[in-house]
Protein backbone atom coordinates (compact mmCIF):
# COMPACT_ATOMS: atom_id res chain seq x y z
CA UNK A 1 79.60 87.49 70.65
CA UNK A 2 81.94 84.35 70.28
CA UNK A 3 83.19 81.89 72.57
CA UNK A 4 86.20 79.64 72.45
CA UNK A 5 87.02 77.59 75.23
CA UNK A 6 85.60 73.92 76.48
CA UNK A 7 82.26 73.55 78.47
CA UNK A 8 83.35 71.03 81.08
CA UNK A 9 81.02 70.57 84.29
CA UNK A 10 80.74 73.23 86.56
CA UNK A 11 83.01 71.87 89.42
CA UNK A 12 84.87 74.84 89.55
CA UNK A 13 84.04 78.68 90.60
CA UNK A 14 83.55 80.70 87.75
CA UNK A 15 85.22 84.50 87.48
CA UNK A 16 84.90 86.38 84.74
CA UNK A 17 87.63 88.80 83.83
CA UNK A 18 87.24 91.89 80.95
CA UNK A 19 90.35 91.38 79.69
CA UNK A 20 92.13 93.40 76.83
CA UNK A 21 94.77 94.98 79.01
CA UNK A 22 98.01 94.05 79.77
CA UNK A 23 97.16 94.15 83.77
CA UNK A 24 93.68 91.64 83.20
CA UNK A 25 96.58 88.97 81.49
CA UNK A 26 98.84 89.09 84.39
CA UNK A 27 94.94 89.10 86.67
CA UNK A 28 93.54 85.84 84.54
CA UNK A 29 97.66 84.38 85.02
CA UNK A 30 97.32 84.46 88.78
CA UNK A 31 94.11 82.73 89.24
CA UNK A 32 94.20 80.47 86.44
CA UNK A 33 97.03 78.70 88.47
CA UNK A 34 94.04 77.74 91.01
CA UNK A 35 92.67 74.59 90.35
CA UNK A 36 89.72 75.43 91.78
CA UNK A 37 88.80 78.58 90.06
CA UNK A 38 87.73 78.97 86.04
CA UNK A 39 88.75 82.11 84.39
CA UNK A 40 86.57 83.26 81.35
CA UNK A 41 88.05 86.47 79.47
CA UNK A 42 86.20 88.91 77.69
CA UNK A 43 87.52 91.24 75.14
CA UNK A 44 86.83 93.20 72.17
CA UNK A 45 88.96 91.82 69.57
CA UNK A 46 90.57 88.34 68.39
CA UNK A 47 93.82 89.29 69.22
CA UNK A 48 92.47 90.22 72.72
CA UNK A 49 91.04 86.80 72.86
CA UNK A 50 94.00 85.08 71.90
CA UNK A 51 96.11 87.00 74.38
CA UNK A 52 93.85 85.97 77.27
CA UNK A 53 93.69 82.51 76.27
CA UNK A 54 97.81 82.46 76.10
CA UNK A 55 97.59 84.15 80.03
CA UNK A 56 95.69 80.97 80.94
CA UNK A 57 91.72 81.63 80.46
CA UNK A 58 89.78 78.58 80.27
CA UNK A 59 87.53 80.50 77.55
CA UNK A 60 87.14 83.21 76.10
CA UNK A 61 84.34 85.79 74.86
CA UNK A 62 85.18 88.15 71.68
CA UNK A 63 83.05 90.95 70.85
CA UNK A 64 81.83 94.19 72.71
CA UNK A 65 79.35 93.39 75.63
CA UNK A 66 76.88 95.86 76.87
CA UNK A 67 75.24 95.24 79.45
CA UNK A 68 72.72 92.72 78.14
CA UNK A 69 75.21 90.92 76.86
CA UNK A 70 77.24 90.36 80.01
CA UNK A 71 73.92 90.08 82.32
CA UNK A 72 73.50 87.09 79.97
CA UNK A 73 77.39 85.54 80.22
CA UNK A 74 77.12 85.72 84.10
CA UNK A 75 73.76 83.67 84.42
CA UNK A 76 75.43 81.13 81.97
CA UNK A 77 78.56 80.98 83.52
CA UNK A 78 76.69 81.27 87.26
CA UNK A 79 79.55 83.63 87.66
CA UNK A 80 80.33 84.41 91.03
CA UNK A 81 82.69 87.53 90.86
CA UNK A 82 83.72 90.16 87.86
CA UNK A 83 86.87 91.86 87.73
CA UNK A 84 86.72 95.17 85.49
CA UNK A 85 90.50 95.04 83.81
CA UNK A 86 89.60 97.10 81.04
CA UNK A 87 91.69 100.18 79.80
CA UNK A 88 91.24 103.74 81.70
CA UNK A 89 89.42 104.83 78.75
CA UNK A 90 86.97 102.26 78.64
CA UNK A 91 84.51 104.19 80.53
CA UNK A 92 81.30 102.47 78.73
CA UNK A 93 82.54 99.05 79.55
CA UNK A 94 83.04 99.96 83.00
CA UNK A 95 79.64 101.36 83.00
CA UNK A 96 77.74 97.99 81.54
CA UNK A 97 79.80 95.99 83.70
CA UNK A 98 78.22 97.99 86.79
CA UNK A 99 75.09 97.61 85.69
CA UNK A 100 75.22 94.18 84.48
CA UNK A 101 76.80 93.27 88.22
CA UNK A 102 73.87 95.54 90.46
CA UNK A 103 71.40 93.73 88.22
CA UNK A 104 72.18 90.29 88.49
CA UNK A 105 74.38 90.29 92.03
CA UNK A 106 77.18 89.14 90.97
CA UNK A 107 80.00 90.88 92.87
CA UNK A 108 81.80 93.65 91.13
CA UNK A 109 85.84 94.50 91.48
CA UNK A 110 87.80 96.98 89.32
CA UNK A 111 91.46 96.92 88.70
CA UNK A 112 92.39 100.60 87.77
CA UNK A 113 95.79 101.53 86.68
CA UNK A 114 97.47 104.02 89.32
CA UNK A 115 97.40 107.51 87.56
CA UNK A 116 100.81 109.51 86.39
CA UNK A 117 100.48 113.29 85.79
CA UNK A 118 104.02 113.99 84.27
CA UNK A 119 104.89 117.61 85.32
CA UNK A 120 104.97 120.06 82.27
CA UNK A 121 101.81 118.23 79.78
CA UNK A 122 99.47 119.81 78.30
CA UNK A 123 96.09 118.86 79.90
CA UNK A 124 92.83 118.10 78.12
CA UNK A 125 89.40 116.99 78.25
CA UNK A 126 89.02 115.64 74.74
CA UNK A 127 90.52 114.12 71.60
CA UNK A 128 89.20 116.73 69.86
CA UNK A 129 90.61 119.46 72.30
CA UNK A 130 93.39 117.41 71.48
CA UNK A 131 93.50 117.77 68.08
CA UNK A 132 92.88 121.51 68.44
CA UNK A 133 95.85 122.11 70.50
CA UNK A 134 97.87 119.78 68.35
CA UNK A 135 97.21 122.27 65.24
CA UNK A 136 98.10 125.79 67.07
CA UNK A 137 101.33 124.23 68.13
CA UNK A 138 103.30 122.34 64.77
CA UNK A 139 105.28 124.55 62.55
CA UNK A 140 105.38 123.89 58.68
CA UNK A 141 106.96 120.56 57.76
CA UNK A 142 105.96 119.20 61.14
CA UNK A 143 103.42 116.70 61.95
CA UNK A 144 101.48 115.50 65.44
CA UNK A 145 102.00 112.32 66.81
CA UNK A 146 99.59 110.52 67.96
CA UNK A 147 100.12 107.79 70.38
CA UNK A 148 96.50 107.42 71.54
CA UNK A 149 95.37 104.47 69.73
CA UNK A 150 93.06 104.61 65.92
CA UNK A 151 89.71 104.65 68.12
CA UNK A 152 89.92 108.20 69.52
CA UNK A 153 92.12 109.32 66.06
CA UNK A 154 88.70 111.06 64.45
CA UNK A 155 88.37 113.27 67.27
CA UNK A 156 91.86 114.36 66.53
CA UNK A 157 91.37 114.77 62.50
CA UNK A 158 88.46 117.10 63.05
CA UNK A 159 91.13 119.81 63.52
CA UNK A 160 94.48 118.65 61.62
CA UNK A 161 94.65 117.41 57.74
CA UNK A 162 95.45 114.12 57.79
CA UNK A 163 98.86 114.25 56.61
CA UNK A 164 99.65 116.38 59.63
CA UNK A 165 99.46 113.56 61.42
CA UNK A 166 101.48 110.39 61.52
CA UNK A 167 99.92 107.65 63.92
CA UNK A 168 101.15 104.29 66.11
CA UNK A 169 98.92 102.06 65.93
CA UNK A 170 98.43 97.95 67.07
CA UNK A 171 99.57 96.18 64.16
CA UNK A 172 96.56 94.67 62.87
CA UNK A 173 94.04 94.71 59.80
CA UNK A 174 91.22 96.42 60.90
CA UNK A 175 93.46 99.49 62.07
CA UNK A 176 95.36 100.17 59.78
CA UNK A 177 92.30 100.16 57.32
CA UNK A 178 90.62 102.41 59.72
CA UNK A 179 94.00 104.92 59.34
CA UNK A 180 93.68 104.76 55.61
CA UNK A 181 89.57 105.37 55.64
CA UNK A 182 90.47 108.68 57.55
CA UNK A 183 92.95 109.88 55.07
CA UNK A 184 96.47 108.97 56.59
CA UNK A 185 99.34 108.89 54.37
CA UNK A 186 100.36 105.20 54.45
CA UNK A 187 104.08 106.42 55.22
CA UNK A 188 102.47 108.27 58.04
CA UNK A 189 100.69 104.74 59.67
CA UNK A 190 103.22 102.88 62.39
CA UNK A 191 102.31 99.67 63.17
CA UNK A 192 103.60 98.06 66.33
CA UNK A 193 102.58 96.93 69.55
CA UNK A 194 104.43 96.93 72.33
CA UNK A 195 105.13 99.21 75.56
CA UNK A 196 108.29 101.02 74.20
CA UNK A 197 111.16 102.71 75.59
CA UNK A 198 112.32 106.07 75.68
CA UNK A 199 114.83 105.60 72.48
CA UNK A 200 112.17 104.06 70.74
CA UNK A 201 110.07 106.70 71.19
CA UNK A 202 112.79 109.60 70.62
CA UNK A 203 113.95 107.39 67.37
CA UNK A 204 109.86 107.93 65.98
CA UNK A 205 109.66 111.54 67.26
CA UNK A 206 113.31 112.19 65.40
CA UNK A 207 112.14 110.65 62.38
CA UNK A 208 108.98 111.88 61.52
CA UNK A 209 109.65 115.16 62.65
CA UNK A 210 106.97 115.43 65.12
CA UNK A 211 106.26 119.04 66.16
CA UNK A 212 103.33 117.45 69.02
CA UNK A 213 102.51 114.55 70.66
CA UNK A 214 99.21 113.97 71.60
CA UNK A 215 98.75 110.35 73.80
CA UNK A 216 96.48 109.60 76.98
CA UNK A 217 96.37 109.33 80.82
CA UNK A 218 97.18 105.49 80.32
CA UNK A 219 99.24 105.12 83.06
CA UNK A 220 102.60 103.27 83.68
CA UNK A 221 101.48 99.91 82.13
CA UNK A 222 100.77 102.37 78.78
CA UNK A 223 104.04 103.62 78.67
CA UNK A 224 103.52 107.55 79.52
CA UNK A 225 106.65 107.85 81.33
CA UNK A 226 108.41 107.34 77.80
CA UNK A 227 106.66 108.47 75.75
CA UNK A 228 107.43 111.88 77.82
CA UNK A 229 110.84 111.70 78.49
CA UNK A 230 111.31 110.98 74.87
CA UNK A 231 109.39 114.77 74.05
CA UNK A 232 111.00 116.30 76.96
CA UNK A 233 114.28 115.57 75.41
CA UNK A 234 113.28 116.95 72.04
CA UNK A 235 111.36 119.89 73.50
CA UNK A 236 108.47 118.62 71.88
CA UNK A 237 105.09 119.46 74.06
CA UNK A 238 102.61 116.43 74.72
CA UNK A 239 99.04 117.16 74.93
CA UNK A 240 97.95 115.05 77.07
CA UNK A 241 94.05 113.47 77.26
CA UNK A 242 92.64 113.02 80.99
CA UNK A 243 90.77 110.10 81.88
CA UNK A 244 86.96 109.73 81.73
CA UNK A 245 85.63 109.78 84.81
CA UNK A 246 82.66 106.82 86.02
CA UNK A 247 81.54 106.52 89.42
CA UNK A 248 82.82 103.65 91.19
CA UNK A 249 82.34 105.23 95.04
CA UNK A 250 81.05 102.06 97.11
CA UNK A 251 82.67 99.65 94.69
CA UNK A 252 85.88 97.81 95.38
CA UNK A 253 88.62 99.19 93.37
CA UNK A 254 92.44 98.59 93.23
CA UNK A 255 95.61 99.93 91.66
CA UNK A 256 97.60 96.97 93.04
CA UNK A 257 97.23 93.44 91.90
CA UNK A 258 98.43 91.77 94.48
CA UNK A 259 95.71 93.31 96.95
CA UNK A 260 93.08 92.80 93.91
CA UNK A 261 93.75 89.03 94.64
CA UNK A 262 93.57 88.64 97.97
CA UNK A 263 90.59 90.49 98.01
CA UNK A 264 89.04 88.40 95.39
CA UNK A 265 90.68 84.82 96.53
CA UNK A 266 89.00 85.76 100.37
CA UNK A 267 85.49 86.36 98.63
CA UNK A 268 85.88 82.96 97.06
CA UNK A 269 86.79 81.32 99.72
CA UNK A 270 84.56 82.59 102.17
CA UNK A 271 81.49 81.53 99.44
CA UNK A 272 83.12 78.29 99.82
CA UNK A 273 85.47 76.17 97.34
CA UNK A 274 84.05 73.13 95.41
CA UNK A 275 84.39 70.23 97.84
CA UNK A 276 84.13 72.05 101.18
């Protein structure tokens, strides 16, 4: 676990956000505009980090946390509140964070992206269902593409040579050495980052010759919507992964920002801002 960030007096209120997601920057850029609040992000990689830190965190906490780990960050941080940003798929994060919260008290909130179910996907359980499907469906000189991200790619290679495949992934070090341990063809290794539109997507789908997609219940925020269209237009079928399922009944849990903050912002102010 690392830390960045300064270790000024605790005069403020102290939130801790699990950050990572395009949703938990805009989250940690709301209340890092309140004086009275300090936001401490949490996320898996540097580039998460630095992400968070650019959305306003006052510091930041790189490396996976289970639930020792953040049991130990709140009782440094006296942290008051947790908000659970973290991807859909991050079902063990979401899990420790739970735990971690019931243990110690510290108040748990989840921000979890609205669901879209386009009409005409393929629906699975698994990335390895995924990759099963994938392999029934391409036709010689056709490979999958896989829009799902290099952690759940394995799964996907336990049914489909590697070369079948051609795979968009973040454009950093560790993941495009993590394509290349598996087997993928350099030429068959995108990296980019971004939420991208439709043409961009059709332009890949063209150009590889993809006879499959295979990509996840990410939501809007992931760019589904596109990602479909783009298939759709190309009759290309998109087998599509379902989210993990954790049990958040009792907890407070939002699909909407804006009533994420005035939930939080009322807890906070009914436990009372520094100086009242």
């Amino acid at each position: 676990m690392k830390r960045k960030g300064s270790d000024r007096q605790r005069e403020k209120m102290s939130v801790i956000v699990m950050a990572g997601t395009e949703d938990a920057r805009r989250i940690i850029s709301r209340l890092s505009g309140m004086p009275w609040v300090e936001v401490t992000a949490t996320a898996t990689t540097e580039h998460g980090s630095d992400l968070a830190e650019k959305s306003g965190a006052s510091r930041t906490v790189t490396g996976a946390l289970d639930s020792d780990g953040l049991r130990e960050l709140m009782a440094d941080l006296d942290a008051c509140i947790l908000i659970d940003a973290t991807h859909p798929f991050a079902a063990q994060a979401t899990e420790n964070a739970l735990r971690a919260c019931r243990e110690t008290g510290t108040i748990y909130v989840r921000f979890e992206r609205p669901e879209v179910i386009p009409d005409g996907v393929i629906r699975v359980g698994s990335f390895r269902e995924a990759g099963e499907v994938a392999s029934s469906l391409i036709g010689d000189g056709e490979v999958v593409m896989h829009l799902a991200g290099v952690s759940t790619l394995g799964d996907v290679l336990r049914s489909l040579e590697p070369e079948r495949v051609a795979v968009r992934v973040l454009p950093s070090t560790s993941s495009i050495e993590k394509c290349l341990q598996l087997g993928v063809p350099p030429s068959h290794i995108i990296a980019m980052q971004g939420r991208f539109s439709a043409e961009m997507n059709l332009a890949l789908l063209r150009e590889y010759r993809a006879g499959a997609v295979i990509t996840k219940e990410s939501g809007e925020t992931g760019g589904l919507p596109e990602k479909v269209e783009a298939a759709s237009e190309l009759g290309i079928p998109v087998i599509l992964v379902e989210r993990p399922e954790v049990n958040l009944e009792g907890e407070a849990v939002f699909g909407n920002i804006n009533d994420l903050m005035d939930h939080v912002l009322k807890i906070l102010r009914d436990m009372g801002q520094p100086g009242d």
